[in-house]
Protein backbone atom coordinates (compact mmCIF):
# COMPACT_ATOMS: atom_id res chain seq x y z
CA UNK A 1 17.08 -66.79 -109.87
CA UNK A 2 15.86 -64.83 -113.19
CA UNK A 3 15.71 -61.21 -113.39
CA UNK A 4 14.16 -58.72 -115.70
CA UNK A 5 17.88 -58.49 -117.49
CA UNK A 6 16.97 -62.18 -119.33
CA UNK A 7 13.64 -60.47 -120.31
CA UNK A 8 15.16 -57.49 -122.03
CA UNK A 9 15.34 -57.35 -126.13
CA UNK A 10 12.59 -59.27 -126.55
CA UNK A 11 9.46 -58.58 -128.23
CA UNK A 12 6.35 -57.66 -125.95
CA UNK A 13 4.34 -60.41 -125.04
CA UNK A 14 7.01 -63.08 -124.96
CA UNK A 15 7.02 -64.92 -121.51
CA UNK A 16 9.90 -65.07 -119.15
CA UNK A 17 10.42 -66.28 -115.85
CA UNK A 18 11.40 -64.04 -113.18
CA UNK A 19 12.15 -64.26 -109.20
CA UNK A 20 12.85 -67.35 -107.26
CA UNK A 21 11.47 -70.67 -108.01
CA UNK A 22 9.73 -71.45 -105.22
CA UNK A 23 8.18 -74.78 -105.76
CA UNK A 24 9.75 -77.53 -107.37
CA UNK A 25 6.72 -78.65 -109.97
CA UNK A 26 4.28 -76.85 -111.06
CA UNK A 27 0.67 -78.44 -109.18
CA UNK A 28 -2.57 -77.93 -110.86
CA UNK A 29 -6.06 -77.83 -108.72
CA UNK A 30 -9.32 -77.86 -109.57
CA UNK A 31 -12.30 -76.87 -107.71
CA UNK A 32 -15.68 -77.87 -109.74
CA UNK A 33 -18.57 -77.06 -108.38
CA UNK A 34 -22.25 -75.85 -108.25
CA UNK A 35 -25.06 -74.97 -105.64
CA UNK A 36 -25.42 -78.53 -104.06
CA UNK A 37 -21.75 -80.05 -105.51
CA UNK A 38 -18.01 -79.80 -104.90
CA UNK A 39 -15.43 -81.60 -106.67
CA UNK A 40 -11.55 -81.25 -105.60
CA UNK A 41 -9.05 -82.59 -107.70
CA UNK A 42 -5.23 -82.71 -108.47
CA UNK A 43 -4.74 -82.27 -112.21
CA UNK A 44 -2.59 -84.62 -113.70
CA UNK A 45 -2.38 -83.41 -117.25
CA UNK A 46 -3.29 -80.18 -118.12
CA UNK A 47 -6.05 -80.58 -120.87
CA UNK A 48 -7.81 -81.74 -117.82
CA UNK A 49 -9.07 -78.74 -117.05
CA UNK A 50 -9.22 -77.39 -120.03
CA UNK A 51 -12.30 -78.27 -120.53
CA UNK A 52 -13.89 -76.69 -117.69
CA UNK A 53 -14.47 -73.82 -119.74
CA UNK A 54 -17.67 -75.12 -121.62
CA UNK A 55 -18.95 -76.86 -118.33
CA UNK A 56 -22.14 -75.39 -116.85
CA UNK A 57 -20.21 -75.15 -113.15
CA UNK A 58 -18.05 -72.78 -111.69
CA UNK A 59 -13.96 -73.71 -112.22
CA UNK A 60 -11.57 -72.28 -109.74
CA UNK A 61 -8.03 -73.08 -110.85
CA UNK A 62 -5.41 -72.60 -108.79
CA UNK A 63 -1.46 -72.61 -110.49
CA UNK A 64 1.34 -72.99 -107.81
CA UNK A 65 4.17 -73.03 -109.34
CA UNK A 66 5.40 -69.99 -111.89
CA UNK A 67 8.55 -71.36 -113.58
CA UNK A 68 7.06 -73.52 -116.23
CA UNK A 69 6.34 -70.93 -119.00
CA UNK A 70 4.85 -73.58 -121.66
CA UNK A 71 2.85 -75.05 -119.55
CA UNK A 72 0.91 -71.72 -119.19
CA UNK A 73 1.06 -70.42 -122.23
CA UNK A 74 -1.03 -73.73 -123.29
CA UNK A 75 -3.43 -72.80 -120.35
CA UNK A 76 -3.52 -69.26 -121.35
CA UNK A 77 -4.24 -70.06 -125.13
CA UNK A 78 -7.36 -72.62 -124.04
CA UNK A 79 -8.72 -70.07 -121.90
CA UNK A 80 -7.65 -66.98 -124.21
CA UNK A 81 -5.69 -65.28 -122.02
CA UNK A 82 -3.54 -62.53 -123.99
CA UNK A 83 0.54 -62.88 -124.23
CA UNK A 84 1.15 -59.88 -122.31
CA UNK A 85 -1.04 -61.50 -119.75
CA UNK A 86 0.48 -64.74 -119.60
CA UNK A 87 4.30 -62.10 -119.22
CA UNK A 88 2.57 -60.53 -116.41
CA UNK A 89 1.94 -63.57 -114.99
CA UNK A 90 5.52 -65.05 -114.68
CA UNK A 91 6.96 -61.74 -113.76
CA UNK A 92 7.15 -61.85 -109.66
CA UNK A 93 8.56 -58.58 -109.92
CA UNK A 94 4.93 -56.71 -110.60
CA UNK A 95 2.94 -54.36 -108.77
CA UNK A 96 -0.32 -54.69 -108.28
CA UNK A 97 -2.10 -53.64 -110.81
CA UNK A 98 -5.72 -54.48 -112.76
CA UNK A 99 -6.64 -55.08 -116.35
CA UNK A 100 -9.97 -55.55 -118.46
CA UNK A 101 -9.88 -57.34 -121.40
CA UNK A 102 -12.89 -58.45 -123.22
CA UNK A 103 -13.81 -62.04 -121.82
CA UNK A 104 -11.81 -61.88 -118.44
CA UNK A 105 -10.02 -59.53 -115.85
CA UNK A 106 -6.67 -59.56 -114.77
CA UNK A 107 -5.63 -58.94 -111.62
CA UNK A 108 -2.39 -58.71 -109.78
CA UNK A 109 -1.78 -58.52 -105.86
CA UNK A 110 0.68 -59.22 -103.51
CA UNK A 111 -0.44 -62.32 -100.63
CA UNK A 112 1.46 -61.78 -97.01
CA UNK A 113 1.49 -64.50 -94.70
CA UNK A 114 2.93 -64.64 -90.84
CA UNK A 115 4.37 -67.70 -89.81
CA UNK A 116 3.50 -67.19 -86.00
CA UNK A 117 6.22 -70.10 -85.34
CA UNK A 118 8.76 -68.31 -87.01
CA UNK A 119 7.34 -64.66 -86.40
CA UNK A 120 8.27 -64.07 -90.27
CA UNK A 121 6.78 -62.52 -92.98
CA UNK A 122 6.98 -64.11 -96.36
CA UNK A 123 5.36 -62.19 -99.63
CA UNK A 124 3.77 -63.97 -102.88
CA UNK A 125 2.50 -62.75 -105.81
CA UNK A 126 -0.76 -63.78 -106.87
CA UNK A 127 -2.39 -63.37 -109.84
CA UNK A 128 -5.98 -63.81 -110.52
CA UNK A 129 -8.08 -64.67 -113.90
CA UNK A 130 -12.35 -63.93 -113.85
CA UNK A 131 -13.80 -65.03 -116.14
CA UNK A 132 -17.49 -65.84 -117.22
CA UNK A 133 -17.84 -69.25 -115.46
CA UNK A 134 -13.87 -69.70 -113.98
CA UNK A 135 -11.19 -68.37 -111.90
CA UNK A 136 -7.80 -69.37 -112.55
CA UNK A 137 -4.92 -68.23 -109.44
CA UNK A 138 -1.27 -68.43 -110.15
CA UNK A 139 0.81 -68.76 -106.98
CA UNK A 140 4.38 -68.89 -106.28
CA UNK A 141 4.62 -71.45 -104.06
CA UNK A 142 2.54 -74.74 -102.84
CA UNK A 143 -1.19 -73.64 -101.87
CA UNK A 144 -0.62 -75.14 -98.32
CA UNK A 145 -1.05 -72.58 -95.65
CA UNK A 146 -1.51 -69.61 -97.24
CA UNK A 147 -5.03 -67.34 -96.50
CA UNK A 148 -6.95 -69.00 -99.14
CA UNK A 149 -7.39 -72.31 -96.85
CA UNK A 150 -10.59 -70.78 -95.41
CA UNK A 151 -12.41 -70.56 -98.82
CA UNK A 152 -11.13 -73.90 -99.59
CA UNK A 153 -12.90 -74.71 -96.78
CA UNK A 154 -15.99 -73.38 -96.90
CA UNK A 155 -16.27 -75.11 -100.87
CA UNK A 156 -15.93 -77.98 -99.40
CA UNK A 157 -17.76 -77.94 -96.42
CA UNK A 158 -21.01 -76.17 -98.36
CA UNK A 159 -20.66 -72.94 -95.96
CA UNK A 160 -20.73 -69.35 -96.56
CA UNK A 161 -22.49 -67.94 -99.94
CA UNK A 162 -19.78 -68.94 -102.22
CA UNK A 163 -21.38 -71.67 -103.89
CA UNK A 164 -24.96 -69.27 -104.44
CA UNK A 165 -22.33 -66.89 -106.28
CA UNK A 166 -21.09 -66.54 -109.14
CA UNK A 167 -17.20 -66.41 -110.73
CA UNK A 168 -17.44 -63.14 -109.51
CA UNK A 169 -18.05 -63.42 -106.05
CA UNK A 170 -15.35 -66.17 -105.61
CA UNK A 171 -12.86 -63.30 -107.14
CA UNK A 172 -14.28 -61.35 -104.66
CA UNK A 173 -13.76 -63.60 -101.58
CA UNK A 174 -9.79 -64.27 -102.91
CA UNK A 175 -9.25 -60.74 -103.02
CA UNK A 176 -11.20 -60.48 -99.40
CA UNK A 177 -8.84 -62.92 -97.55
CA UNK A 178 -5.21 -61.35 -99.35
CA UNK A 179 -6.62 -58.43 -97.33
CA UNK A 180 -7.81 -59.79 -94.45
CA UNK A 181 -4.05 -61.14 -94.53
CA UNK A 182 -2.68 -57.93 -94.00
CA UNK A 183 -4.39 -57.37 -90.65
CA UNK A 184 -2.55 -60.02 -89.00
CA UNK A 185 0.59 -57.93 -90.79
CA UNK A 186 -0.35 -55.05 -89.69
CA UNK A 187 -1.07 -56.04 -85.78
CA UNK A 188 2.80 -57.54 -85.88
CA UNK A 189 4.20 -53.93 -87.17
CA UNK A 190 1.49 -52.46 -84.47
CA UNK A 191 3.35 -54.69 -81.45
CA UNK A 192 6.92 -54.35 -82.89
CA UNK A 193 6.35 -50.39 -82.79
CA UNK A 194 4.93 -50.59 -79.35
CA UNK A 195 8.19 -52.43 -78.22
CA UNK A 196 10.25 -49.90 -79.73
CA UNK A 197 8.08 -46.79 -78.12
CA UNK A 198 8.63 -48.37 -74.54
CA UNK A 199 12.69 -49.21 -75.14
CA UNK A 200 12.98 -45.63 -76.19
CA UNK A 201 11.54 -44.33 -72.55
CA UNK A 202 13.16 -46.66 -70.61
CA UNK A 203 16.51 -48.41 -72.32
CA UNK A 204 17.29 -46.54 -75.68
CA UNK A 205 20.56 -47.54 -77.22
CA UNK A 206 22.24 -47.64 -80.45
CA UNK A 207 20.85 -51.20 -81.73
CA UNK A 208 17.26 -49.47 -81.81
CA UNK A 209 18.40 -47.30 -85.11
CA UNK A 210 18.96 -50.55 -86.99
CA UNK A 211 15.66 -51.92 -85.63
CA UNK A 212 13.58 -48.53 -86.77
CA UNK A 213 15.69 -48.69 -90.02
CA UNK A 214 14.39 -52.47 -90.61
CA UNK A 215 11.00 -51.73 -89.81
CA UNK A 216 10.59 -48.42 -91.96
CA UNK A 217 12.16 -50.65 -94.62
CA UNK A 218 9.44 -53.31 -93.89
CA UNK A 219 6.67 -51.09 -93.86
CA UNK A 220 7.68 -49.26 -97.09
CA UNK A 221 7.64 -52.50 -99.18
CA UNK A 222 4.13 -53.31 -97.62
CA UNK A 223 2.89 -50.02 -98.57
CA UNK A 224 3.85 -50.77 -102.30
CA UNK A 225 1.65 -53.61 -102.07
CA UNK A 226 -1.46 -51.90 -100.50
CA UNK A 227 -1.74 -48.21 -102.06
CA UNK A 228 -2.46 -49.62 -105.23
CA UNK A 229 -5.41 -52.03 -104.51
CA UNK A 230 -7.25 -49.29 -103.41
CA UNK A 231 -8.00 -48.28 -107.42
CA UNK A 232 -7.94 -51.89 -108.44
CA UNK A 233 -11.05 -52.22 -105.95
CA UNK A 234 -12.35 -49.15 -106.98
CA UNK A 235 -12.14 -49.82 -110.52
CA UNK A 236 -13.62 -53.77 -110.06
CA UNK A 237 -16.68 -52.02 -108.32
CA UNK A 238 -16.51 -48.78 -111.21
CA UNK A 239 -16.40 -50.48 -114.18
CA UNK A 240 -19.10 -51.26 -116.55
CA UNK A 241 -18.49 -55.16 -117.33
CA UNK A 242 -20.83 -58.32 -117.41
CA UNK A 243 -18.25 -60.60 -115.45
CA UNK A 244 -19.35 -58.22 -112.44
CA UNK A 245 -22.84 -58.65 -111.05
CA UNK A 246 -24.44 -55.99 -109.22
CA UNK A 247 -25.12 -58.51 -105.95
CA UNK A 248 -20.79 -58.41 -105.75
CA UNK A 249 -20.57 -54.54 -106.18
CA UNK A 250 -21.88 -54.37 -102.34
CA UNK A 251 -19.32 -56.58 -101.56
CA UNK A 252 -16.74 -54.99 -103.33
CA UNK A 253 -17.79 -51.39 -102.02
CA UNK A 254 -17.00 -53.34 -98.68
CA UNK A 255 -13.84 -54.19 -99.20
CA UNK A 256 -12.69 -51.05 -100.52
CA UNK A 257 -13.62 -49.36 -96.78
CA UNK A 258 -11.28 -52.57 -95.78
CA UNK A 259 -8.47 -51.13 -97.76
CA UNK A 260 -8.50 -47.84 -97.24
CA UNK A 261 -8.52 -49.00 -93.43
CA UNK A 262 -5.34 -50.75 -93.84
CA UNK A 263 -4.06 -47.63 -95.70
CA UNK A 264 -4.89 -45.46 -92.70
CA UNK A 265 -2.90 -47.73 -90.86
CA UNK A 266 0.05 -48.18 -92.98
CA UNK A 267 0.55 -43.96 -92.88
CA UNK A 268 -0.01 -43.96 -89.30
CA UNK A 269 2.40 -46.30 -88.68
CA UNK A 270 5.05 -44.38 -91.16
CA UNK A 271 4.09 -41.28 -88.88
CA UNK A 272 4.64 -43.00 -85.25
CA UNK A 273 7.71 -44.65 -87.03
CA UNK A 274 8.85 -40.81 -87.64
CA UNK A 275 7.99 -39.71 -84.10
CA UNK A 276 9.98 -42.77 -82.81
CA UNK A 277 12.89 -41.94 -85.18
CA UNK A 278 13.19 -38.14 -84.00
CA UNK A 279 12.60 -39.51 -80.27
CA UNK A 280 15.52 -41.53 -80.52
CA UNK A 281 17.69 -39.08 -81.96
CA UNK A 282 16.33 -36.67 -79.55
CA UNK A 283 17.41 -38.73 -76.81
CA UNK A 284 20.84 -39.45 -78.40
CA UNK A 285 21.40 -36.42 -78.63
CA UNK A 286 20.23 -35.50 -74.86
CA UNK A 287 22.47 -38.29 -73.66
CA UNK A 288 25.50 -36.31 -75.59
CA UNK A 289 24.47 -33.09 -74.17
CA UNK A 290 24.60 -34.50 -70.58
CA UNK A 291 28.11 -35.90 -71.63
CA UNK A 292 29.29 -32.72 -72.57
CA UNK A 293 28.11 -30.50 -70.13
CA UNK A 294 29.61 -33.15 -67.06
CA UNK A 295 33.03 -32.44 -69.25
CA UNK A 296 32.26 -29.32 -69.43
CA UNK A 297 31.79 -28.76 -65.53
CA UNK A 298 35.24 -31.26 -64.88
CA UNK A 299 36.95 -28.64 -67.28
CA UNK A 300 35.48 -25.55 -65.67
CA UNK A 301 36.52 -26.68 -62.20
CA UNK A 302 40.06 -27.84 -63.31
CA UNK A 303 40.71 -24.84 -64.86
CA UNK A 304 41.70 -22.72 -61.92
CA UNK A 305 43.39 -25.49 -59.86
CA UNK A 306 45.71 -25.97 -63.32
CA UNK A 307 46.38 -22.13 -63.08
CA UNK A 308 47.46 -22.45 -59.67
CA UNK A 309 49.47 -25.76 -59.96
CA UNK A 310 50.98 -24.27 -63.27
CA UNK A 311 52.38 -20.90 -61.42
CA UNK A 312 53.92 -22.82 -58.58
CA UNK A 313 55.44 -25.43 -61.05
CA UNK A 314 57.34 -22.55 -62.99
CA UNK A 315 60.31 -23.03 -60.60
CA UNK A 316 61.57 -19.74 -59.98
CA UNK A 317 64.12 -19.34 -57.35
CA UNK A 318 62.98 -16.34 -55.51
CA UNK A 319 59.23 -17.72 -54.70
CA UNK A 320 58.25 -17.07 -51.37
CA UNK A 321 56.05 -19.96 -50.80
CA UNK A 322 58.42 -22.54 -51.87
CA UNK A 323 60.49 -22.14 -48.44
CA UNK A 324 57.23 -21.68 -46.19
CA UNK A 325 56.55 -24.16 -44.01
CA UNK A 326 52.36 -24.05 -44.22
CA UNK A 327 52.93 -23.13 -48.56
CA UNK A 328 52.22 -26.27 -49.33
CA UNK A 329 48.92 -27.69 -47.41
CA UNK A 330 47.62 -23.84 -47.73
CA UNK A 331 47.81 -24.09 -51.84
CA UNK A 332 45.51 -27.45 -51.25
CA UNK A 333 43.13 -25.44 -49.14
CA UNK A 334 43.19 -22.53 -51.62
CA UNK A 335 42.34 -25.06 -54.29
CA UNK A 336 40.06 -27.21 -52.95
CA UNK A 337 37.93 -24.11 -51.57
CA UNK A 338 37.88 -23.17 -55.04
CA UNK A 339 36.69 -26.76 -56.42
CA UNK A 340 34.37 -26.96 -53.77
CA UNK A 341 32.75 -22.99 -54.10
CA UNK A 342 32.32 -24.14 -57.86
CA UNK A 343 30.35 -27.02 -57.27
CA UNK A 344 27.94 -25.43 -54.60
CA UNK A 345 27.56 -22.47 -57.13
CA UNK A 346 26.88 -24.69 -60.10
CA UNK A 347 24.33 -26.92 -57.86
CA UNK A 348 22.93 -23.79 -57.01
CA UNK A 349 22.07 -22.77 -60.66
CA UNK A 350 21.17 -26.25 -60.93
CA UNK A 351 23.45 -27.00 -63.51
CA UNK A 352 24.22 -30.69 -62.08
């Protein structure tokens, strides 16, 4: 695995890998296509699709695979795509983030997927190229699975209003499903919170501070990944460029309601994940105080029948009630009277 340490001393703009390979060659595929055609292919060799760029049709191409860094820099160079780009590009470490350069925008986001199988969440980057007449996507992994199947779909099948639009609104509708993605995220942290809000009631114990811990953790990395889209929507919809027709602002203004929605969510669940936090600790610390004050009441009762047991175990030789015949069971009645009048006077107070 590469970090940013192999990246440092060099000069800006030079390309290094970094993160986990995730996929063991990088795959190259091309969707060509038109109003009334669709054309899906594998790409072989890579000045395949280089010359999509003249072609008439819209090119989405999609990169899975990050780890071969001259193989992109050739794509990037074809398709003009600047060095610091192409550094962007191979850096899984990013945050999201947006940039306009004169012929294309760059965009950076982070795709979540649940594996319902599983019940896992895996993160990818993805980064995403419009330009005039192409889109180019650069996954980590193999495009198998993952929440751009359903525009995949609809290219093929001829549904939906992709293929009426434009490179634009196909940037659009990639952007659309990473978000719609994070529903299905956020309904998982909604039903593991739940869980957690009905243990602490009924069953808390001390495994549910590791589980809170986890899930704060969780839901702190996913809200790195969401705050910022919220200004690269805003600034897709806001800024004055020709690669963005006014028919996809509507769409875009759309989507931004969709992300400040999962926002909203994300800080409500940080605030029930607070409430559940000082619930738990409440209760923890209830549970002590019960502890304590049952200790408390042993100790207050004992106290006196130690008194008593300690003055008639001094042993002194001239102590009446060491040669009386009733001494004896009349020190147990003495002592359980007194046992007996505490507990009825701390039931009384309601104390126990």
């Amino acid at each position: 695995m590469s970090t940013l340490l192999d990246s440092m001393g060099l000069p800006p703009g030079t390309p290094v890998f970094v993160g986990e390979k995730k996929a063991d060659s990088v795959k190259i595929t091309v969707y060509n296509y038109d109003q009334e055609h669709t054309e899906r292919r594998v790409v072989q060799c890579i000045e395949d699709c280089l010359r999509l760029k003249d072609e008439p049709t819209i090119s989405w191409i999609n990169v899975d695979g990050l780890h071969d860094v001259a193989l992109l820099e050739r794509l990037g160079q074809h398709y003009g795509l600047h060095p610091l780009t192409i550094e962007d590009i191979v850096n899984t470490e990013q945050r999201p983030k947006i940039d306009f350069f004169d012929d294309y925008i760059f965009m950076i986001l982070k795709m979540y997927m649940f594996n319902v199988d599983t019940y896992e969440i895996s993160i990818e980057q993805v980064s995403i190229i419009l330009g005039e007449n192409f889109v180019i996507t650069f996954q980590e992994r193999e495009e198998d699975g993952d929440v751009f199947d359903a525009i995949r779909l609809r290219l093929q099948t001829n549904k939906g209003r992709i293929k009426k639009g434009g490179a634009d609104y196909l940037a659009y509708s990639l952007v659309d499903a990473i978000v719609d993605g994070y529903f299905k995220i956020l309904d998982r942290i909604g039903e593991e919170i739940e869980e957690l809000e009905v243990k602490l009631f009924t069953s808390p114990d001390f495994l549910m501070l590791e589980d809170l811990h986890d899930l704060r953790q969780e839901l702190i990395i996913f809200r790195k990944s969401v705050w910022p889209l919220r200004n690269i929507i805003n600034e897709l919809d806001r800024q004055e460029t020709e690669l963005i027709k006014e028919s996809t602002s509507i769409y875009l203004r759309d989507l931004y309601d969709h992300v400040v929605q999962v926002v909203e969510s994300v800080e409500t669940f940080r605030e029930m994940l607070s409430g559940c936090l000082e619930v738990y600790l409440s209760s923890l610390s209830n549970k002590t105080n019960e502890i304590m004050k049952f200790l408390t009441i042993i100790g207050t009762i004992f106290i006196p029948l130690t008194f008593i047991a300690g003055v008639y175990g001094m042993n002194f030789e001239h102590m009446p009630e060491l040669t009386w015949h009733w001494g004896y069971y009349l020190t147990w009645g003495i002592m359980l009277s007194i046992g007996g009048g505490l507990l009825f006077y701390f039931r009384k107070r309601k104390w126990i």
